[in-house]
PDB file of N, CA and C in Angstrom:
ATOM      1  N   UNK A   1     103.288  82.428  95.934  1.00  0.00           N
ATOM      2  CA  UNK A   1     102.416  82.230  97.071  1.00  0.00           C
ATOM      3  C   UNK A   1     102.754  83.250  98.155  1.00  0.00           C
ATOM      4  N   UNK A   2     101.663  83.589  98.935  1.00  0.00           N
ATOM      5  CA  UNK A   2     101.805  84.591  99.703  1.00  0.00           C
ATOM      6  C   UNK A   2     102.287  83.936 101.117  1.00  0.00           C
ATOM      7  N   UNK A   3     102.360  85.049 102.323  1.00  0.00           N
ATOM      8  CA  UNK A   3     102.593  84.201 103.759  1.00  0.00           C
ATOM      9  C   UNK A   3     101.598  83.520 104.641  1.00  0.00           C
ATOM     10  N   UNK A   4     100.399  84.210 104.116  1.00  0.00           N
ATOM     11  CA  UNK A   4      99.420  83.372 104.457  1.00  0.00           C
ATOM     12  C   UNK A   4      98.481  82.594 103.941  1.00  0.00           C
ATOM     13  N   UNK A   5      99.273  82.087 103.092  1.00  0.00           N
ATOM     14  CA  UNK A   5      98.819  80.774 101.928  1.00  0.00           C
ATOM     15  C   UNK A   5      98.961  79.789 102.865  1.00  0.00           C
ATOM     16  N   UNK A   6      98.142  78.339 102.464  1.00  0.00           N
ATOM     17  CA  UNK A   6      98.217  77.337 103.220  1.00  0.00           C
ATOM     18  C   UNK A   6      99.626  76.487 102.615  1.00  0.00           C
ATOM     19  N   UNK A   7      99.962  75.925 103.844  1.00  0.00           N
ATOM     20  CA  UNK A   7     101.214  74.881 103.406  1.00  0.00           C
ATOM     21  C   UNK A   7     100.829  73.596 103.352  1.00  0.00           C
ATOM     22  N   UNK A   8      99.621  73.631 104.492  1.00  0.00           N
ATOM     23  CA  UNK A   8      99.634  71.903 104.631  1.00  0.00           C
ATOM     24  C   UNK A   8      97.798  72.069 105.280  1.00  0.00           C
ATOM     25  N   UNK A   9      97.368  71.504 104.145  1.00  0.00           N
ATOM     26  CA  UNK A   9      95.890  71.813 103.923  1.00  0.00           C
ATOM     27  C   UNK A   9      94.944  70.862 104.568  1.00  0.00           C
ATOM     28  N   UNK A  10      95.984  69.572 105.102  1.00  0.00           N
ATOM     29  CA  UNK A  10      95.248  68.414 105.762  1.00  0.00           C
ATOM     30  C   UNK A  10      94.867  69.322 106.711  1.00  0.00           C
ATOM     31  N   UNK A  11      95.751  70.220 107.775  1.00  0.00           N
ATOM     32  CA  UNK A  11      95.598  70.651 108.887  1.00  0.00           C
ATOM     33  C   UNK A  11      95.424  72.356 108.823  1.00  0.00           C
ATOM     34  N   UNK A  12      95.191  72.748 107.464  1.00  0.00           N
ATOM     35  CA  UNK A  12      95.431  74.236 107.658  1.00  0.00           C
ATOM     36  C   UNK A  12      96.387  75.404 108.019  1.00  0.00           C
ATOM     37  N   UNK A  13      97.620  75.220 107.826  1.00  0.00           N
ATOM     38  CA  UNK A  13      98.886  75.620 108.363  1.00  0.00           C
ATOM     39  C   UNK A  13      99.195  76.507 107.335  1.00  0.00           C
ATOM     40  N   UNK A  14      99.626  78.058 107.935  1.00  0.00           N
ATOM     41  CA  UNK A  14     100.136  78.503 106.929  1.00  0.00           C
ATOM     42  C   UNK A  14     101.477  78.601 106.717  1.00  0.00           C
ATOM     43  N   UNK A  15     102.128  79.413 105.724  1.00  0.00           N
ATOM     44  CA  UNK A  15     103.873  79.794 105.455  1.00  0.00           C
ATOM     45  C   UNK A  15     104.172  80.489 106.939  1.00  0.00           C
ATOM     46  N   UNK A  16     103.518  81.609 106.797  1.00  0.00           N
ATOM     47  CA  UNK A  16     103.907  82.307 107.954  1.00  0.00           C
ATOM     48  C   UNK A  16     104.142  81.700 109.247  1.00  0.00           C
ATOM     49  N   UNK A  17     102.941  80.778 109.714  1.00  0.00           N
ATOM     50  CA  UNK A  17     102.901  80.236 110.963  1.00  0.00           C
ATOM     51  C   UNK A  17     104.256  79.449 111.375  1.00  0.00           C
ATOM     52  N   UNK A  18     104.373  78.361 109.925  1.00  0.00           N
ATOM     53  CA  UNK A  18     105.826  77.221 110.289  1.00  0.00           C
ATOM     54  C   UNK A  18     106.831  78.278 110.069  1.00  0.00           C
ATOM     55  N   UNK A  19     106.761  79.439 108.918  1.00  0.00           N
ATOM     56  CA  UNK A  19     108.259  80.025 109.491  1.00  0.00           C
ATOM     57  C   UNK A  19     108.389  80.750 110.666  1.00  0.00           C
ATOM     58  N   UNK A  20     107.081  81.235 111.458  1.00  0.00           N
ATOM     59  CA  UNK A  20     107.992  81.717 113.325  1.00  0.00           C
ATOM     60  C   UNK A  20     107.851  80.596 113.879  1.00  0.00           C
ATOM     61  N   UNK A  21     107.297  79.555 113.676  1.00  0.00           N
ATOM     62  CA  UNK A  21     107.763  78.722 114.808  1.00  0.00           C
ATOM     63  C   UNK A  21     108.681  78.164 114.184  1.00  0.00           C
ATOM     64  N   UNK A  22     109.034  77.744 112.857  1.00  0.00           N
ATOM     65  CA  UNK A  22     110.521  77.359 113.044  1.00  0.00           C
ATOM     66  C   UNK A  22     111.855  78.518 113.313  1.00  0.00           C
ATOM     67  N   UNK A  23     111.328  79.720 113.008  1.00  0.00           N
ATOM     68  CA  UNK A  23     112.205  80.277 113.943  1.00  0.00           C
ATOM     69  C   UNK A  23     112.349  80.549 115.710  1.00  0.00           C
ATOM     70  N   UNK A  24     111.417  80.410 115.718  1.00  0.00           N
ATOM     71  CA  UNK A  24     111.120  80.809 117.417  1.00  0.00           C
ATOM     72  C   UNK A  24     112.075  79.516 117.919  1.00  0.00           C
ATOM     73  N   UNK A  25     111.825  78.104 117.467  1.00  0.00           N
ATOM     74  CA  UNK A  25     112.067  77.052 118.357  1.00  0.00           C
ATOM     75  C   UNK A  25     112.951  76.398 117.845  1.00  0.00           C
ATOM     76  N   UNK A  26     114.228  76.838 116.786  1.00  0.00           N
ATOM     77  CA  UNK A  26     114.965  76.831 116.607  1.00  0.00           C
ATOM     78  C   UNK A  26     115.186  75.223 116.171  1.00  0.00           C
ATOM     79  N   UNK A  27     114.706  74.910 114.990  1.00  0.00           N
ATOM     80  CA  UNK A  27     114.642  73.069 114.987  1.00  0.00           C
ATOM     81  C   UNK A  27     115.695  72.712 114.872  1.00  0.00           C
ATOM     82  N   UNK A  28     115.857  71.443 115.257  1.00  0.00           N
ATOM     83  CA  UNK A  28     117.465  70.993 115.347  1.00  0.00           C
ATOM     84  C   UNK A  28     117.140  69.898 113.668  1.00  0.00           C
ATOM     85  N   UNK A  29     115.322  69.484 113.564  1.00  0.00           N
ATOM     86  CA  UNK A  29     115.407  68.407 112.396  1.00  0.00           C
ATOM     87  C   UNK A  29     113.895  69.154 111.608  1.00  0.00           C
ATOM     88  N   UNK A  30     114.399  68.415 110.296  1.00  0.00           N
ATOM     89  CA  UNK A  30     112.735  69.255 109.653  1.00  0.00           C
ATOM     90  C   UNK A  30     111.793  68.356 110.525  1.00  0.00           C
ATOM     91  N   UNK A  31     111.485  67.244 110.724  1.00  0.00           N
ATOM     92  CA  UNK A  31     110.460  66.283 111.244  1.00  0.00           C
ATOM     93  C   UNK A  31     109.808  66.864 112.628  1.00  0.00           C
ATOM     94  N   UNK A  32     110.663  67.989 113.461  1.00  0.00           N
ATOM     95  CA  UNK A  32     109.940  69.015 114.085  1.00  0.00           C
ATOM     96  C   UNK A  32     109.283  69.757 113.782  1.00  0.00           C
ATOM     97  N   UNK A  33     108.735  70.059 112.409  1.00  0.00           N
ATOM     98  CA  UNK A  33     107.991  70.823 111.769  1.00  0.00           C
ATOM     99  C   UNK A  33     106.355  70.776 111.937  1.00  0.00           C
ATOM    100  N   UNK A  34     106.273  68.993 112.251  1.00  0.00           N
ATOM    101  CA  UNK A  34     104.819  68.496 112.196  1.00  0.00           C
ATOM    102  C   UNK A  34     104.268  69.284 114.225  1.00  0.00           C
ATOM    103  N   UNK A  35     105.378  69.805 114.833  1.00  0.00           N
ATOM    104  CA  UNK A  35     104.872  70.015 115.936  1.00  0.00           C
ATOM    105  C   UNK A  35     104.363  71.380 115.885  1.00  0.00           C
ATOM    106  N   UNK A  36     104.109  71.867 114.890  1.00  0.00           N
ATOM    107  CA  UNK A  36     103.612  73.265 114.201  1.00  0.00           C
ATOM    108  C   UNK A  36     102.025  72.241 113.891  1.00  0.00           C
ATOM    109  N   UNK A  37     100.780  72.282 114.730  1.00  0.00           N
ATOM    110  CA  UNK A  37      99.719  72.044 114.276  1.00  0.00           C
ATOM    111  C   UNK A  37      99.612  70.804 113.432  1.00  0.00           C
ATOM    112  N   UNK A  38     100.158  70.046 113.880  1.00  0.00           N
ATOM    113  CA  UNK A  38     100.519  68.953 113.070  1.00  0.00           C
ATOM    114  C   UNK A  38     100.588  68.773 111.925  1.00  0.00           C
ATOM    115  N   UNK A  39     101.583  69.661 110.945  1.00  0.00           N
ATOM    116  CA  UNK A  39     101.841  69.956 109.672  1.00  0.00           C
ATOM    117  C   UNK A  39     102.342  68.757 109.283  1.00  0.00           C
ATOM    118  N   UNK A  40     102.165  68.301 108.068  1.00  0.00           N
ATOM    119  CA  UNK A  40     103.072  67.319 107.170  1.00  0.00           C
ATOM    120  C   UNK A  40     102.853  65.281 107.978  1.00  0.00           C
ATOM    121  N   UNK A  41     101.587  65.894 108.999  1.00  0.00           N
ATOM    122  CA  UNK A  41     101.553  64.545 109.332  1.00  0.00           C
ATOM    123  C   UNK A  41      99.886  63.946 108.552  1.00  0.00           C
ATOM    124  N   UNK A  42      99.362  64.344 107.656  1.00  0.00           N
ATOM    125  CA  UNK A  42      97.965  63.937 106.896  1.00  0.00           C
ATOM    126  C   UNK A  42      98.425  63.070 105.854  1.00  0.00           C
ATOM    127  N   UNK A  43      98.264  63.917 104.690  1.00  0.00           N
ATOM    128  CA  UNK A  43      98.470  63.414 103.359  1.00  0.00           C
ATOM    129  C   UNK A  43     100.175  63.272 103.494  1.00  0.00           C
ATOM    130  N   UNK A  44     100.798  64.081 103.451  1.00  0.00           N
ATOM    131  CA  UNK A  44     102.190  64.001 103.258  1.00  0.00           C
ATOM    132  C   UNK A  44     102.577  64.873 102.188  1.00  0.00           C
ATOM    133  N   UNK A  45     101.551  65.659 101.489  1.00  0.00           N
ATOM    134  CA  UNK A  45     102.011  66.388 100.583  1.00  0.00           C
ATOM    135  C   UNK A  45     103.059  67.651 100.507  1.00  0.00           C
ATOM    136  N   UNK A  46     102.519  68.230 101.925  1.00  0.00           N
ATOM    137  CA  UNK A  46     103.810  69.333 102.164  1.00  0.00           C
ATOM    138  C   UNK A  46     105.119  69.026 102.965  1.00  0.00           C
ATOM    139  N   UNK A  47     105.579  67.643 102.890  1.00  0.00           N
ATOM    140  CA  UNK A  47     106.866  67.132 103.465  1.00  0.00           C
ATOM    141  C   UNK A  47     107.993  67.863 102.748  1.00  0.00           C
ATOM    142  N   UNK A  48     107.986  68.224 101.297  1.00  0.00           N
ATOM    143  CA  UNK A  48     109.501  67.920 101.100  1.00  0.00           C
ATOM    144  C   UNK A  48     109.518  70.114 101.150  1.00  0.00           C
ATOM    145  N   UNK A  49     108.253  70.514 101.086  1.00  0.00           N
ATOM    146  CA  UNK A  49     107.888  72.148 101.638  1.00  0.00           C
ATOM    147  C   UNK A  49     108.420  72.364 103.084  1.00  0.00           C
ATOM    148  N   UNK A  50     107.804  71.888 104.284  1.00  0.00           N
ATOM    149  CA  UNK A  50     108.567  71.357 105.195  1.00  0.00           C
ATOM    150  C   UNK A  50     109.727  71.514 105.447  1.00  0.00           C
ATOM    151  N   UNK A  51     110.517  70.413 104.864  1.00  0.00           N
ATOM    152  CA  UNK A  51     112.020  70.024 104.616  1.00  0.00           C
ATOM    153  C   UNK A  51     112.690  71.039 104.621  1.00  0.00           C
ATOM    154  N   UNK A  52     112.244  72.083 102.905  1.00  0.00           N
ATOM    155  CA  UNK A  52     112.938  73.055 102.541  1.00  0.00           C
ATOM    156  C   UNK A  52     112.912  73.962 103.100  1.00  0.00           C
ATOM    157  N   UNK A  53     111.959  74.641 104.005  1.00  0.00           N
ATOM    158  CA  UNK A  53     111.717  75.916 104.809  1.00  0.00           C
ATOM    159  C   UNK A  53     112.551  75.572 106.122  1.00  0.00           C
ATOM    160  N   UNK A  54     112.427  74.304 106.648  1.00  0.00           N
ATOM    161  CA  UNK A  54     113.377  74.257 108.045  1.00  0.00           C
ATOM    162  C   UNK A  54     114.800  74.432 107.340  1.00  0.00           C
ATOM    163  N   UNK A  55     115.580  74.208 106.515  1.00  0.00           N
ATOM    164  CA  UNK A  55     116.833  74.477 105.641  1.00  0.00           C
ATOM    165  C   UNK A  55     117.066  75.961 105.895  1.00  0.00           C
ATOM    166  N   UNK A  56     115.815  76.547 104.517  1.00  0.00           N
ATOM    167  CA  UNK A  56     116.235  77.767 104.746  1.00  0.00           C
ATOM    168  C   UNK A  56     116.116  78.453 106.223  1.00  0.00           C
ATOM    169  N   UNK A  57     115.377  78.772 107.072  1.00  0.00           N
ATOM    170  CA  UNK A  57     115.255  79.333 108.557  1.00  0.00           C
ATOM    171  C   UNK A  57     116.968  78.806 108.468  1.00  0.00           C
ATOM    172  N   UNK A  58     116.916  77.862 109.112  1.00  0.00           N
ATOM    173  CA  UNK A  58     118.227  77.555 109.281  1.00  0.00           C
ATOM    174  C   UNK A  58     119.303  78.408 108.829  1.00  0.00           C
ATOM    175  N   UNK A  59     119.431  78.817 107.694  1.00  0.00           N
ATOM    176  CA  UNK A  59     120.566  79.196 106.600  1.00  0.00           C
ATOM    177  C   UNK A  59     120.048  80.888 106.822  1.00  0.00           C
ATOM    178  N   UNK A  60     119.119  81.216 108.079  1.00  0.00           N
ATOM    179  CA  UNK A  60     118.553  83.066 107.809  1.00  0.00           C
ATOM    180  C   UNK A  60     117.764  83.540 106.778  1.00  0.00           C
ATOM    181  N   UNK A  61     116.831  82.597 105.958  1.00  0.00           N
ATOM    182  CA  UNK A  61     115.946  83.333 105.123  1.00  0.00           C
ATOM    183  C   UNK A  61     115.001  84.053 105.925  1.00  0.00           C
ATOM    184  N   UNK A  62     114.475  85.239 105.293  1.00  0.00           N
ATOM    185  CA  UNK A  62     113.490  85.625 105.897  1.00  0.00           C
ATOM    186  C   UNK A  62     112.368  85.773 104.702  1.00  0.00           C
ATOM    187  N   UNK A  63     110.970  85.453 105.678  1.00  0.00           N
ATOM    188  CA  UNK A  63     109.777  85.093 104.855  1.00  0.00           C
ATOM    189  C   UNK A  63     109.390  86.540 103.655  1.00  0.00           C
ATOM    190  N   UNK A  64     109.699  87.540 104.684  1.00  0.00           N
ATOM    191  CA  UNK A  64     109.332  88.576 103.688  1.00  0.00           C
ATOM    192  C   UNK A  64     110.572  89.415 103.299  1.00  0.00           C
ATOM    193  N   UNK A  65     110.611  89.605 102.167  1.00  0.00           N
ATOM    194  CA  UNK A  65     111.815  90.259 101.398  1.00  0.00           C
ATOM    195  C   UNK A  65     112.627  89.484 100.827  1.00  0.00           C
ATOM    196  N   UNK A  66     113.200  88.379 101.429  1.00  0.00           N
ATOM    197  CA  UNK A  66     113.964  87.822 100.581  1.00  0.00           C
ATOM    198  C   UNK A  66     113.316  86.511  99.281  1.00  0.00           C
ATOM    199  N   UNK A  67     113.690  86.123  98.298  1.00  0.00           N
ATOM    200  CA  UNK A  67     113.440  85.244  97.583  1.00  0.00           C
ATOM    201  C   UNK A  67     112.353  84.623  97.867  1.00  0.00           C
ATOM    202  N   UNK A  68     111.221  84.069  96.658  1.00  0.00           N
ATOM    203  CA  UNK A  68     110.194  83.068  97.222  1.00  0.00           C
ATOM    204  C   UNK A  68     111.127  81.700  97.870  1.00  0.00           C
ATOM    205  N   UNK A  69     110.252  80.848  98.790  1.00  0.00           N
ATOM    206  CA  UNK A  69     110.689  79.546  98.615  1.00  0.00           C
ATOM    207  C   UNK A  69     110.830  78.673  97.897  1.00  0.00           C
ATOM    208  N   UNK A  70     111.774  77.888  97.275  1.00  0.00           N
ATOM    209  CA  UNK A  70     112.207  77.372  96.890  1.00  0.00           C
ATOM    210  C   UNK A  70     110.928  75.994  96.456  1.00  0.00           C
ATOM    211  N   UNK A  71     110.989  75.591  95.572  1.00  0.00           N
ATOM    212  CA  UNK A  71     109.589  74.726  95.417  1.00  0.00           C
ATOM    213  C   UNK A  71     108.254  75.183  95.774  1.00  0.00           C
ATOM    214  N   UNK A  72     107.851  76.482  96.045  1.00  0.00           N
ATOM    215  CA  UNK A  72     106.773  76.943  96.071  1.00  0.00           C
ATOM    216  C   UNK A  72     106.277  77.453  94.593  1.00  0.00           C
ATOM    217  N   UNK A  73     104.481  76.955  93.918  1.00  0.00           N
ATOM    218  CA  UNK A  73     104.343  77.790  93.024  1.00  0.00           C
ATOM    219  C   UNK A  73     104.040  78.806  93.173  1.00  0.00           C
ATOM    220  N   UNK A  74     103.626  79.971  92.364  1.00  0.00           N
ATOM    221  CA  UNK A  74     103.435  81.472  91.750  1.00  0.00           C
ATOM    222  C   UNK A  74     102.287  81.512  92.587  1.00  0.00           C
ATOM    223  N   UNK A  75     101.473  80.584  92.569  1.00  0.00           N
ATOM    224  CA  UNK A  75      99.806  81.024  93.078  1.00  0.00           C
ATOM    225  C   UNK A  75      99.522  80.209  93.769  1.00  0.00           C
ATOM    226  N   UNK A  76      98.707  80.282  95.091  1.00  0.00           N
ATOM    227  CA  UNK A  76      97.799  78.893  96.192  1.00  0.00           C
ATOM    228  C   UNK A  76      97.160  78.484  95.206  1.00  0.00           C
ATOM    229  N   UNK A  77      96.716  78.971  93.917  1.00  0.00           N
ATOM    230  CA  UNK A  77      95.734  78.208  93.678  1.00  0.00           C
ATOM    231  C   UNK A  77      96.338  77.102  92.530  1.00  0.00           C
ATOM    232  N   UNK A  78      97.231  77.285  92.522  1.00  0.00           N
ATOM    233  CA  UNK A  78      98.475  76.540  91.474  1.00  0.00           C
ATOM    234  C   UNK A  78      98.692  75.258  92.432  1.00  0.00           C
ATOM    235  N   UNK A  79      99.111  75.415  93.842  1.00  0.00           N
ATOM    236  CA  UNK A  79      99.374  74.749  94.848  1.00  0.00           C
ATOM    237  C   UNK A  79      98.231  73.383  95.280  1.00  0.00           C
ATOM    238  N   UNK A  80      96.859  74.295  95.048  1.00  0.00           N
ATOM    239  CA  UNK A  80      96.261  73.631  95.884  1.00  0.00           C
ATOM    240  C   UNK A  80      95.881  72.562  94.599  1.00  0.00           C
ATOM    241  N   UNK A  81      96.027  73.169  93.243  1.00  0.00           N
ATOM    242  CA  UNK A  81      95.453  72.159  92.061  1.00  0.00           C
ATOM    243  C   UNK A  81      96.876  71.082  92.089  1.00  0.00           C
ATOM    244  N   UNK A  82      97.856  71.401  92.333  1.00  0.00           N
ATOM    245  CA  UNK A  82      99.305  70.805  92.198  1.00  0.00           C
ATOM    246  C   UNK A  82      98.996  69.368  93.573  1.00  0.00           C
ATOM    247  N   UNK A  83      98.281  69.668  94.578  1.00  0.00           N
ATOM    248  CA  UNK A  83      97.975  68.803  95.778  1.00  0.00           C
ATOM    249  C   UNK A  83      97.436  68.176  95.473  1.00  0.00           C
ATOM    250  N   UNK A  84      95.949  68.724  94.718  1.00  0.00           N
ATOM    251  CA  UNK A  84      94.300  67.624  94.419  1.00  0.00           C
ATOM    252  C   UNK A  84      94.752  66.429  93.489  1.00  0.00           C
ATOM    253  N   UNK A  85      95.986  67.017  92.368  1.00  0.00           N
ATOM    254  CA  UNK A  85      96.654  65.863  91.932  1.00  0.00           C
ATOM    255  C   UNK A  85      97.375  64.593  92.248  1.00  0.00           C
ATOM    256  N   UNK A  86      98.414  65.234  93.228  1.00  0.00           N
ATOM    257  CA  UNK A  86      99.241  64.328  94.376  1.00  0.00           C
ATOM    258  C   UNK A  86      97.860  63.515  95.159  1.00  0.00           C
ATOM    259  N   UNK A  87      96.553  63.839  95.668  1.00  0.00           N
ATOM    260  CA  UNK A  87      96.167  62.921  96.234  1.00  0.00           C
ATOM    261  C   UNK A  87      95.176  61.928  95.210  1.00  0.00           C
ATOM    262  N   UNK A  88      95.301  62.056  94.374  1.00  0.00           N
ATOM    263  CA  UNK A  88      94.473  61.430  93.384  1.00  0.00           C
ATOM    264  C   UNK A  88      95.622  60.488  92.490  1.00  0.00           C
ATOM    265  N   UNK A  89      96.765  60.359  93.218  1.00  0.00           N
ATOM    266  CA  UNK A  89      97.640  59.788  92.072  1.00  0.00           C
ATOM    267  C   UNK A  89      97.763  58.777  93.392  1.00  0.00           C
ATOM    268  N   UNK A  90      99.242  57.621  92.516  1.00  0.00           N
ATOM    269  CA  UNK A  90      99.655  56.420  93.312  1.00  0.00           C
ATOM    270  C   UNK A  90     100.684  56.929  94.063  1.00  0.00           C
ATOM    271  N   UNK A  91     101.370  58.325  94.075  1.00  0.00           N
ATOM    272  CA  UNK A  91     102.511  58.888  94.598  1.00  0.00           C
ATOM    273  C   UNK A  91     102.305  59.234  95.976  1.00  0.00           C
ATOM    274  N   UNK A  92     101.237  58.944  97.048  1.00  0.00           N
ATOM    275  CA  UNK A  92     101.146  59.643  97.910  1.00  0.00           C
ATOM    276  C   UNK A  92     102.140  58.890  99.064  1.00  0.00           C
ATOM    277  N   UNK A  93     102.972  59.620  99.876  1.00  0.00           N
ATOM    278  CA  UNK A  93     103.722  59.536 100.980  1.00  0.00           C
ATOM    279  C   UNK A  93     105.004  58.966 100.072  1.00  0.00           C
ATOM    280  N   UNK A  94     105.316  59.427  98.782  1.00  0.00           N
ATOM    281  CA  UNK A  94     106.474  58.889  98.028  1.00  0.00           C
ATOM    282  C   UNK A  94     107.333  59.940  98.719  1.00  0.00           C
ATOM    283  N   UNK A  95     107.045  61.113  98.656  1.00  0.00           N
ATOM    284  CA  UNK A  95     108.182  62.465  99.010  1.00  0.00           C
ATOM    285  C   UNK A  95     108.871  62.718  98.235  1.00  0.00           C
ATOM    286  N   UNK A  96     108.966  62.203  96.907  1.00  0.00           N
ATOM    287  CA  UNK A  96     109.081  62.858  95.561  1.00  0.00           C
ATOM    288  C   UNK A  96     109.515  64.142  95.491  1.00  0.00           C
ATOM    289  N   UNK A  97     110.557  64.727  95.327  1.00  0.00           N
ATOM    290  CA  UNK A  97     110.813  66.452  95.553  1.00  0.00           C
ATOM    291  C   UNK A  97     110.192  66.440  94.027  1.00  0.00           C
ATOM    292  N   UNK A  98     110.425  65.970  93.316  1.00  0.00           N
ATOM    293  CA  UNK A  98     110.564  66.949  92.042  1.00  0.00           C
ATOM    294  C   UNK A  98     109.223  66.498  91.346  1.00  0.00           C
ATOM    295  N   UNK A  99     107.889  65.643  91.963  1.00  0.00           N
ATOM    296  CA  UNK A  99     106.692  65.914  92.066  1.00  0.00           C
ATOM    297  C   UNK A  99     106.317  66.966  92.915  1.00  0.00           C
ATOM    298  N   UNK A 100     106.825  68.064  93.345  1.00  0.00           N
ATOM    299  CA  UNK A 100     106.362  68.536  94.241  1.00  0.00           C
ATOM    300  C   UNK A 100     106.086  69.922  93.288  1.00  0.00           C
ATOM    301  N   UNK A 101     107.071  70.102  92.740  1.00  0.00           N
ATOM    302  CA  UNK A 101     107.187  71.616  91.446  1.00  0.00           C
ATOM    303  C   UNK A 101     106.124  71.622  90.599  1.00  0.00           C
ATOM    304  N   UNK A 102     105.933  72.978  90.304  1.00  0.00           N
ATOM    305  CA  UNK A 102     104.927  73.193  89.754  1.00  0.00           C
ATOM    306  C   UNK A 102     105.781  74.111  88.045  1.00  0.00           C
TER     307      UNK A 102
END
């Protein structure tokens, strides 16, 4: 997935956007994440995406050059079919990490 792939599609948020503002504003918790356009507060599908990107910022990843993220698939469009599933199933607001992989 690219940086301006969506993360959190309830609200339209991209990679890029939550990683400067989680760098800019330096989160002390991932659950500050939703103050990025109110990410991760709809469906709940990009919580444990979320999670992992406030980690890495934290730990100095940077969006471009280093490693994809971690639980991100290959393609948005992998992502967004990987979501239409999550909301069509009984799993929604489980936070399931390892429903989250593609």
């Amino acid at each position: 997935m690219g940086p301006d792939d969506k993360i959190c599609y309830c609200y339209h948020v991209s990679l890029r956007k939550l990683y400067h503002f989680a760098r800019r504003e330096r989160l002390q918790r991932p659950s500050q994440m939703s103050d990025c356009l109110g990410a991760g507060t709809g469906c709940g599908w990009c919580i444990p995406i979320l999670c992992k990107l406030h980690q890495r910022v934290g730990e100095g990843w940077q969006l471009e050059g280093d490693t994809p993220l971690d639980g991100l698939p290959e393609t948005a469009t992998d992502y967004a079919a990987a979501r239409q599933s999550y909301i069509k199933s009984e799993k929604k607001n489980t936070f399931d990490a390892e429903d989250r992989s593609a």
